[in-house]
C-alpha atoms as a PDB file:
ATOM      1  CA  UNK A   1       0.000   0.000   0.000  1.00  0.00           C
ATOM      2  CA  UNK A   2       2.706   2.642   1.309  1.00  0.00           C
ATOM      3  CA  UNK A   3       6.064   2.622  -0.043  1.00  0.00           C
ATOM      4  CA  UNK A   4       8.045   1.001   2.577  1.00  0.00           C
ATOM      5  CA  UNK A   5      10.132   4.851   3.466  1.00  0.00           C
ATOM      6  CA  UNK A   6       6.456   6.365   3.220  1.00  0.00           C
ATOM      7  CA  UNK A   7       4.695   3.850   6.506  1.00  0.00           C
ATOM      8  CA  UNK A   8       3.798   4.738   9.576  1.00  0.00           C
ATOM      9  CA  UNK A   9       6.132   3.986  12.215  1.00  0.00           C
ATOM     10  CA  UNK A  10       5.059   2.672  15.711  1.00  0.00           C
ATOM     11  CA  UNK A  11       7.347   3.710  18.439  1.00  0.00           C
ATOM     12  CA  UNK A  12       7.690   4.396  22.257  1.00  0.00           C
ATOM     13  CA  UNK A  13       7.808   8.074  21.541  1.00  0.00           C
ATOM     14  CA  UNK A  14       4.805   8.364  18.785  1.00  0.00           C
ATOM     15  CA  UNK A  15       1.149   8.038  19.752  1.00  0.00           C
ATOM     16  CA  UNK A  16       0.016   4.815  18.250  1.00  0.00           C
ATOM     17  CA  UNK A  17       1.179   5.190  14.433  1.00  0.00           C
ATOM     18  CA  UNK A  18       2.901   8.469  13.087  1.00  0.00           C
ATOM     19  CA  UNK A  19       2.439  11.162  15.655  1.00  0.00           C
ATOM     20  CA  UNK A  20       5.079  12.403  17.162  1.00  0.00           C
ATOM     21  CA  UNK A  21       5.198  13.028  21.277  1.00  0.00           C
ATOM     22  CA  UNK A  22       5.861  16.237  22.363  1.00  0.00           C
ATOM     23  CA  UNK A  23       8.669  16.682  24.608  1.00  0.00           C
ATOM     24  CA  UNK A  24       6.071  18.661  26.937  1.00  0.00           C
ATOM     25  CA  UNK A  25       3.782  15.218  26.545  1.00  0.00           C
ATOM     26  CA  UNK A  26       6.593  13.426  27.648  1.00  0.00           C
ATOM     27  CA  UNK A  27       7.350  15.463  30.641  1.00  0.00           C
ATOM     28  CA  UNK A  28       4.042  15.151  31.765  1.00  0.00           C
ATOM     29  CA  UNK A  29       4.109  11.043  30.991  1.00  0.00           C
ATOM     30  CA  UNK A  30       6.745  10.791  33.284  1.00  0.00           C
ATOM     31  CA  UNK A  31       5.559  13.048  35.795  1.00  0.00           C
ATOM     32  CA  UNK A  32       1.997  12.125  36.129  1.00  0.00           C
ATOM     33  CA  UNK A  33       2.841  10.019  39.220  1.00  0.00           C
ATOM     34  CA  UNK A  34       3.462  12.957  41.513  1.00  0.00           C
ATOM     35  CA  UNK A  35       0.793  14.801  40.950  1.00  0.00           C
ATOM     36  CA  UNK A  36      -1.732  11.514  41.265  1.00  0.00           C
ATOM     37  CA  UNK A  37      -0.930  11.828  45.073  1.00  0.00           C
ATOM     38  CA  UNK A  38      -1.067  15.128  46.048  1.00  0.00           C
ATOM     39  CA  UNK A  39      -3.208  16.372  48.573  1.00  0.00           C
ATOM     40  CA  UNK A  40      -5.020  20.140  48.576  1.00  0.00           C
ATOM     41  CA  UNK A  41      -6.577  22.029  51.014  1.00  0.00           C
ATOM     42  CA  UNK A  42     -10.198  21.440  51.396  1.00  0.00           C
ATOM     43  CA  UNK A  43     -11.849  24.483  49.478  1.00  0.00           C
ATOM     44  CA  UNK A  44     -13.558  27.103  51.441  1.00  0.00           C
ATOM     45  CA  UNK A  45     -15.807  29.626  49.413  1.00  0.00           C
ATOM     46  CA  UNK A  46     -16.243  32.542  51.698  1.00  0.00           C
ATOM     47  CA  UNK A  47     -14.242  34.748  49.742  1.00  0.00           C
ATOM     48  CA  UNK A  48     -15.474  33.448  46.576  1.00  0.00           C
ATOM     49  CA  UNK A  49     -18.877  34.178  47.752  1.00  0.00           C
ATOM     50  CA  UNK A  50     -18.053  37.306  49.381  1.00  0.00           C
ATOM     51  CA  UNK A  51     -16.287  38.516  45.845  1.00  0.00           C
ATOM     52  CA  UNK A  52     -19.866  37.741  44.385  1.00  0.00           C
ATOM     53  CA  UNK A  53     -21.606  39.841  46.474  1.00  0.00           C
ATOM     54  CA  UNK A  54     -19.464  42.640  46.071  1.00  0.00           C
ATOM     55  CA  UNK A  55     -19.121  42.204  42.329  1.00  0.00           C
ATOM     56  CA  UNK A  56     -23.001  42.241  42.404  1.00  0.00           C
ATOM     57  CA  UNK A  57     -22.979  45.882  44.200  1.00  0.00           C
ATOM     58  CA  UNK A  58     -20.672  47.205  41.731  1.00  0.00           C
ATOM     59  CA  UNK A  59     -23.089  45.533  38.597  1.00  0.00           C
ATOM     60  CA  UNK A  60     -25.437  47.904  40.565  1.00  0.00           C
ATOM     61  CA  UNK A  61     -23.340  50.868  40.904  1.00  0.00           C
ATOM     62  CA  UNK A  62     -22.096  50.415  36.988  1.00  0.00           C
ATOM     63  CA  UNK A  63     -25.885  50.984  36.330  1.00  0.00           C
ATOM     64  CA  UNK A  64     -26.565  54.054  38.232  1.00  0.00           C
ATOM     65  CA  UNK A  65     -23.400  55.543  36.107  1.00  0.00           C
ATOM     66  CA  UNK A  66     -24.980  53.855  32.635  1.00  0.00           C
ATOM     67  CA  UNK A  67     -28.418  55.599  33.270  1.00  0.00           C
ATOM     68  CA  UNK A  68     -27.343  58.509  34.018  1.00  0.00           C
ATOM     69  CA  UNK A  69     -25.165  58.664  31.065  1.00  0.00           C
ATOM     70  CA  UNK A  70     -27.930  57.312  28.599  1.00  0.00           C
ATOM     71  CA  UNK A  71     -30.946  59.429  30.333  1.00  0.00           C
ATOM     72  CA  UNK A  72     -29.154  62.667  30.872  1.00  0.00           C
ATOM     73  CA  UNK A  73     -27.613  64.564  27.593  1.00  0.00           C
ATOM     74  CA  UNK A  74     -26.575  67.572  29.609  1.00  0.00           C
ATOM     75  CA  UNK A  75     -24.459  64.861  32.397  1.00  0.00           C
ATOM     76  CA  UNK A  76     -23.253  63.338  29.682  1.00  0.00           C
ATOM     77  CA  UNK A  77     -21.982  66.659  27.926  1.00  0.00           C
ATOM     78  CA  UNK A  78     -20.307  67.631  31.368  1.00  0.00           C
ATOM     79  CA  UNK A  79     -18.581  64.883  31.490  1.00  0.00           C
ATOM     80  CA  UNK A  80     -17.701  64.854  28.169  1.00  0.00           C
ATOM     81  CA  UNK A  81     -16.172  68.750  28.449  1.00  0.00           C
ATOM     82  CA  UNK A  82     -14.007  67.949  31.826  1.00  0.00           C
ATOM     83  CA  UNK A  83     -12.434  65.364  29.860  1.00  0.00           C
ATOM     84  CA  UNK A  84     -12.028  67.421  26.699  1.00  0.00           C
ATOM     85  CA  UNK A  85     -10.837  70.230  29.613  1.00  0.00           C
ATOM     86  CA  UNK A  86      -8.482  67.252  31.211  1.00  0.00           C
ATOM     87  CA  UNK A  87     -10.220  67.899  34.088  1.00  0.00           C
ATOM     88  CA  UNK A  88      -9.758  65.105  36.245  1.00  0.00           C
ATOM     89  CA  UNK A  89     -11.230  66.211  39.258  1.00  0.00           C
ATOM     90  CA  UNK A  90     -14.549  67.169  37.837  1.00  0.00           C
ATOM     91  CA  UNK A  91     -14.495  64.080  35.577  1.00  0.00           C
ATOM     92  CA  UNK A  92     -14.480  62.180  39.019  1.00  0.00           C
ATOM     93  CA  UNK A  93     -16.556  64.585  41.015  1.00  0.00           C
ATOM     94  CA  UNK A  94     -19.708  64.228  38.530  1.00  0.00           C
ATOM     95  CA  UNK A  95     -18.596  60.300  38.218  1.00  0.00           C
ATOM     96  CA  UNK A  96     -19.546  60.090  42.034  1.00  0.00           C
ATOM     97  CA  UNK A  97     -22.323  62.413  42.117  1.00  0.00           C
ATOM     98  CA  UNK A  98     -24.173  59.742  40.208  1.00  0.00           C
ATOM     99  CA  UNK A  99     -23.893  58.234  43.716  1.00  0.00           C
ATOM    100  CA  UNK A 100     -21.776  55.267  43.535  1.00  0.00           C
ATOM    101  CA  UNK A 101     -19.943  54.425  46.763  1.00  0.00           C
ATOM    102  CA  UNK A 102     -17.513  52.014  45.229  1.00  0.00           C
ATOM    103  CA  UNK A 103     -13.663  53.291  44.928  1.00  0.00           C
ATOM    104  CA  UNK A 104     -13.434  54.425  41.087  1.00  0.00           C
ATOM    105  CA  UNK A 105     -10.429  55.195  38.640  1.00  0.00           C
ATOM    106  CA  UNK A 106     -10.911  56.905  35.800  1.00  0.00           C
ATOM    107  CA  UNK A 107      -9.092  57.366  32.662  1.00  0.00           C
ATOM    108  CA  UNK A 108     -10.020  59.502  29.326  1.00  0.00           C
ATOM    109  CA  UNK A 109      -8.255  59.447  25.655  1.00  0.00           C
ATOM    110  CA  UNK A 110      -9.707  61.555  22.658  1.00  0.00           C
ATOM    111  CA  UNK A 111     -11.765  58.035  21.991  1.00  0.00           C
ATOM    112  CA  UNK A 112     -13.723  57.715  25.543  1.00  0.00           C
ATOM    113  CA  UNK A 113     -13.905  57.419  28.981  1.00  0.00           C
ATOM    114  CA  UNK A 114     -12.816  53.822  31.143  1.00  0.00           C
ATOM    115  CA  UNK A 115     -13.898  53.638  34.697  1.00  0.00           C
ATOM    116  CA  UNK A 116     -12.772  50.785  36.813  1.00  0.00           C
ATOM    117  CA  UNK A 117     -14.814  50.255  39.966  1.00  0.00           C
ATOM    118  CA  UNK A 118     -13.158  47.890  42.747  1.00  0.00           C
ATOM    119  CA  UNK A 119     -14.093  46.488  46.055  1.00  0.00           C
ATOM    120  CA  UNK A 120     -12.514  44.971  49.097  1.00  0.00           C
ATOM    121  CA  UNK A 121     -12.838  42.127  51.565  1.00  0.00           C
ATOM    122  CA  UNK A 122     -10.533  41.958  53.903  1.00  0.00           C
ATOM    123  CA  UNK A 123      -8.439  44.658  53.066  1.00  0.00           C
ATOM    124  CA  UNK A 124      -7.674  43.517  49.376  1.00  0.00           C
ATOM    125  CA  UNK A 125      -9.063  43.663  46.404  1.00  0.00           C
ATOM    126  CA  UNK A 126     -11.373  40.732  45.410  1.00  0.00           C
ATOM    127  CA  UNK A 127     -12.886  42.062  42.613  1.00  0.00           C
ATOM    128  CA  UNK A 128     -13.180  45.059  39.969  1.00  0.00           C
ATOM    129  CA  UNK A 129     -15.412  46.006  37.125  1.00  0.00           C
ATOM    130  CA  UNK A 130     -14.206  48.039  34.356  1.00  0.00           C
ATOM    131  CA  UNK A 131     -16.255  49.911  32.308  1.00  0.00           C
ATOM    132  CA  UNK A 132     -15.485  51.391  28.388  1.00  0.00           C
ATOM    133  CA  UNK A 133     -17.249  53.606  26.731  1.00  0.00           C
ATOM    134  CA  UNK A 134     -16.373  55.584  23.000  1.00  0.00           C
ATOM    135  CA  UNK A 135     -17.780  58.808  22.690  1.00  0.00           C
ATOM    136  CA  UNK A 136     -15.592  59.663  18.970  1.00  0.00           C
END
């Protein structure tokens, strides 16, 4: 059928017939056995849960900002003109007057605004939310 230089070859370093093993494959073939063994910490989801929670507050707090963006022309125009202005501190001041709670950084380009809200448990971060929007 094949030319005998054109068949498959079976070998210890080929998968069945003609496919080659990776070295990475082979690392992990020979390494498999330490792994099989190992023992981990039995999970605990309070922070997980507590990270969902929070993200959940700052879904709400993204919305506040969204609707008062989309319902309000002249907010919207405000914001718009700080940024043109590079006014930072009135970008953020009318960013929190929409009355978000949540620790916010903002950043503007010629292209549109980004805001990145963040909460904490436990005195890190566990989760953030970031937020792009084009106005050019």
């Amino acid at each position: 059928m094949y030319p005998f230089h054109c068949q498959p070859m079976y070998h210890p370093f080929y998968h069945g017939y003609g496919y080659p093993v990776r070295q990475l494959d082979m690392i992990s073939l020979t390494n498999n056995h330490r792994y099989l063994n190992r023992q981990y910490p039995d999970v605990d989801p309070t922070l997980f849960e507590q990270s969902a929670k929070s993200m959940q507050k700052l879904m709400r707090e993204a919305s506040l900002i969204l609707d008062r963006f989309a319902q309000s022309k002249p907010f919207a125009q405000k914001v718009m003109y700080a940024a043109k202005q590079s006014n930072m501190k009135e970008v953020e001041r009318l960013i929190k007057s929409t009355g978000i709670k949540s620790e916010v950084e903002t950043s503007f380009n010629p292209d549109g605004i980004n805001l990145k809200l963040s909460a904490r448990v436990g005195g890190s971060e566990c989760c953030h939310l970031t937020i792009a929007l084009r106005w050019m």
